[in-house]
N, C-alpha and C. Protein backbone atom coordinates (compact mmCIF):
# COMPACT_ATOMS: atom_id res chain seq x y z
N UNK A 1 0.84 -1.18 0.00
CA UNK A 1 0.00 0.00 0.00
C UNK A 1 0.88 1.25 0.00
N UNK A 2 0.66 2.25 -1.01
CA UNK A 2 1.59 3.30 -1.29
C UNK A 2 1.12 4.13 0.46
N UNK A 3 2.18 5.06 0.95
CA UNK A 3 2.31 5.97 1.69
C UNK A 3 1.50 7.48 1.38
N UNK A 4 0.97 7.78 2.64
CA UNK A 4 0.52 8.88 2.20
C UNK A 4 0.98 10.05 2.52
N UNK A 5 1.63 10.51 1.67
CA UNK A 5 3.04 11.37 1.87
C UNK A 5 2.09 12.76 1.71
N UNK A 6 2.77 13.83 2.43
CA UNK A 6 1.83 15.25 2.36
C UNK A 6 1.98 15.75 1.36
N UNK A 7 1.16 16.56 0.50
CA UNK A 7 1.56 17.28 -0.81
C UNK A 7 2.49 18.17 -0.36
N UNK A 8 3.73 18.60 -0.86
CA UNK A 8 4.41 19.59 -1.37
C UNK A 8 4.23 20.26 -2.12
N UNK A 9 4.71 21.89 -1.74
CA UNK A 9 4.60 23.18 -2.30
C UNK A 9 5.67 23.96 -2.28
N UNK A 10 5.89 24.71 -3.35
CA UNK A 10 7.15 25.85 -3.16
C UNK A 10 7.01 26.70 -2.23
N UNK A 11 8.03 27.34 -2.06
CA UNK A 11 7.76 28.49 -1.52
C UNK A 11 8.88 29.50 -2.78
N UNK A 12 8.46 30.91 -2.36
CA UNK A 12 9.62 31.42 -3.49
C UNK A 12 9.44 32.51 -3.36
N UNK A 13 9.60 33.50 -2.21
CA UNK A 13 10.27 34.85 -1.87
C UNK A 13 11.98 35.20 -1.62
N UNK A 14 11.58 36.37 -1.15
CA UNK A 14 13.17 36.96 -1.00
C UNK A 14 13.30 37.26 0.47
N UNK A 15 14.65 37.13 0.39
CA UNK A 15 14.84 37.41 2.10
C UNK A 15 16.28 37.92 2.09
N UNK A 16 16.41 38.50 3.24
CA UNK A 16 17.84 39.34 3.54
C UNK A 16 18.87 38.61 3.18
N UNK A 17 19.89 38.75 2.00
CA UNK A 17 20.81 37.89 1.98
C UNK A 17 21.63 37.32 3.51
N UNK A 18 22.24 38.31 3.97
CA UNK A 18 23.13 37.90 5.20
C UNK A 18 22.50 36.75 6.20
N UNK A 19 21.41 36.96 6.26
CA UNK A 19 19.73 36.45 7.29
C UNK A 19 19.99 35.08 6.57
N UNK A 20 19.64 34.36 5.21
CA UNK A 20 19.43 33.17 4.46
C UNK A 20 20.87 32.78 5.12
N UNK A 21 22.21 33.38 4.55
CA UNK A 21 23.32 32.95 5.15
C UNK A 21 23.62 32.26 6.05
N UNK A 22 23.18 32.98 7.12
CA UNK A 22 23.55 32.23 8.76
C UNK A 22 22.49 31.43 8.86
N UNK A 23 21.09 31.40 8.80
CA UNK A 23 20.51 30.16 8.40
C UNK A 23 20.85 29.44 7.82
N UNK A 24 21.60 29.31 6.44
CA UNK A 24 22.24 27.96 5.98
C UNK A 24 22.97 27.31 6.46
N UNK A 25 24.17 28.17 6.97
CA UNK A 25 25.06 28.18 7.62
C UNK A 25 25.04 27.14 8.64
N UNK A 26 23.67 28.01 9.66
CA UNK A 26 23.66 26.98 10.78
C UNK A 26 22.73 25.50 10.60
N UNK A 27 22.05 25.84 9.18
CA UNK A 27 21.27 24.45 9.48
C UNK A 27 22.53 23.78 9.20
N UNK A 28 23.32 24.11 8.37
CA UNK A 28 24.62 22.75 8.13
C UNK A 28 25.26 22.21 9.19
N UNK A 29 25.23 23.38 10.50
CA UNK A 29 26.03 23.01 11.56
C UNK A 29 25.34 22.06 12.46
N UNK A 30 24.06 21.99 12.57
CA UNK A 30 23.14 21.20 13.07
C UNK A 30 22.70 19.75 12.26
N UNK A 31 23.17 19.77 11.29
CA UNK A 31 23.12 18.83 10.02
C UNK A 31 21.41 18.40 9.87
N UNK A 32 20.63 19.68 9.87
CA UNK A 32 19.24 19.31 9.35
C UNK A 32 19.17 20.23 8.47
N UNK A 33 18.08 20.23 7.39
CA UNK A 33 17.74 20.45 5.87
C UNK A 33 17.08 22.03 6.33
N UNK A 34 17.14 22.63 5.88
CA UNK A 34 16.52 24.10 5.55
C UNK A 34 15.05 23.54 5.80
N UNK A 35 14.26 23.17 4.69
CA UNK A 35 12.98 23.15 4.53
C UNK A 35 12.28 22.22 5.84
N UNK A 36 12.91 21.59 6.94
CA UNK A 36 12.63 20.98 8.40
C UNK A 36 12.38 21.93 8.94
N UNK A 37 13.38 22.44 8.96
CA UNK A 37 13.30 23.72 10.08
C UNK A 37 12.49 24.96 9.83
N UNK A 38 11.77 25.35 8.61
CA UNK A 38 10.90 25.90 7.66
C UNK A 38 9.79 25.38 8.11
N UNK A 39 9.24 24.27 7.63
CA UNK A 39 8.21 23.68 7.89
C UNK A 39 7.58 23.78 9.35
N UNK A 40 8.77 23.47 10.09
CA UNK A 40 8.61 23.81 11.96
C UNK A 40 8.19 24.46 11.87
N UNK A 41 8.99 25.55 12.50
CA UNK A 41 8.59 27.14 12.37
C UNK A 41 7.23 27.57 11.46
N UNK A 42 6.64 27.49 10.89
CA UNK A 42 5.63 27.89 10.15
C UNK A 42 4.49 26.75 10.60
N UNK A 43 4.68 25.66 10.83
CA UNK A 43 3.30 25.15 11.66
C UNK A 43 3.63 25.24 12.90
N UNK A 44 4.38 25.54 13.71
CA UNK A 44 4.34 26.12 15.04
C UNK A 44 3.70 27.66 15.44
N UNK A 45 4.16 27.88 14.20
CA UNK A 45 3.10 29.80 14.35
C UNK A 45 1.66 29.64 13.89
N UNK A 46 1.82 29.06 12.70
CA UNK A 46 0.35 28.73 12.18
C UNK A 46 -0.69 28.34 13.61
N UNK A 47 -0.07 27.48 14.50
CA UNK A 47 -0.85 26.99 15.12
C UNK A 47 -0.82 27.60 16.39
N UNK A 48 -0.12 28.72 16.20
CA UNK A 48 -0.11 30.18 17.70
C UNK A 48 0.58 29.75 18.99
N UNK A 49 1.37 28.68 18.21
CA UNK A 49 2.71 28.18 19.61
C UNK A 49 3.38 29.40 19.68
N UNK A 50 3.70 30.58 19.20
CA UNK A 50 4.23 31.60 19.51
C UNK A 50 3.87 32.97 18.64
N UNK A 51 4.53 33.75 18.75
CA UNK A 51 3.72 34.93 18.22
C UNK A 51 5.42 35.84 18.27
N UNK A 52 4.74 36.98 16.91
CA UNK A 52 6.27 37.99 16.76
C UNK A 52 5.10 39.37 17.22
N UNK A 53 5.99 40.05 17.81
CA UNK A 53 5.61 41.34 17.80
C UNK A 53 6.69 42.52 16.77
N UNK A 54 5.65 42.92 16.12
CA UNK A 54 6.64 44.27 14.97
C UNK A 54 5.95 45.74 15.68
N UNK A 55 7.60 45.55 16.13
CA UNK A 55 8.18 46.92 16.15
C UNK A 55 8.87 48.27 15.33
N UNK A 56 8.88 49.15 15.49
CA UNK A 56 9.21 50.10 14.79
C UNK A 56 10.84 49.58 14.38
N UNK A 57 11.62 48.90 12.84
CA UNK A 57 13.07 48.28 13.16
C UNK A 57 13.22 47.73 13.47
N UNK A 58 12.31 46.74 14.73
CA UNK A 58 12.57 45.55 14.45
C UNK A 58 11.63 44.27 15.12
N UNK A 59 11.88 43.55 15.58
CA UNK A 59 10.87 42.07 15.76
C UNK A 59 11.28 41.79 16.98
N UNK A 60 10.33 41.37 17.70
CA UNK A 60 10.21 40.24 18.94
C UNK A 60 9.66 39.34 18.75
N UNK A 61 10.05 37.93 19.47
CA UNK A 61 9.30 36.50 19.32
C UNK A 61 9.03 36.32 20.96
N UNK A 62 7.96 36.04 20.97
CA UNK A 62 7.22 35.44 21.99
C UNK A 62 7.07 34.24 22.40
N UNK A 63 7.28 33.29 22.93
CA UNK A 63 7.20 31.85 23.35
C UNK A 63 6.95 32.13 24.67
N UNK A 64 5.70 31.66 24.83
CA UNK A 64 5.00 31.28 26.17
C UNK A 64 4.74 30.06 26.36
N UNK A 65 5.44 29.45 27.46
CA UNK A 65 5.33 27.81 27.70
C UNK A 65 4.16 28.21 29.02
């Protein structure tokens, strides 16, 4: 019986070069894939495990356990 694997989708914006950098950077250092740690992060917010606050310049992340 085939697997029922989730559909995949692109994604395909732009982002701060230096910012993508040290994210690559460090997913290599952690030896997990970009799009893991993508996927996290975006169903962890989706699902209001945490929250950013925008500020005038710049961002806060919120994690309330």
């Amino acid at each position: 019986m085939p697997e029922n694997k989730p559909k995949r989708a692109m994604l395909n914006t732009t982002i701060n070069e230096e910012v993508l950098n040290g994210f690559r950077e460090y997913c290599k250092t952690i030896n997990c894939p970009m799009n893991t740690v993508l996927e996290t992060f975006m169903a962890q917010f989706a699902n209001g495990e945490f929250s950013f606050k925008l500020k005038r310049n710049r961002m806060e992340l919120d994690i309330e356990e």
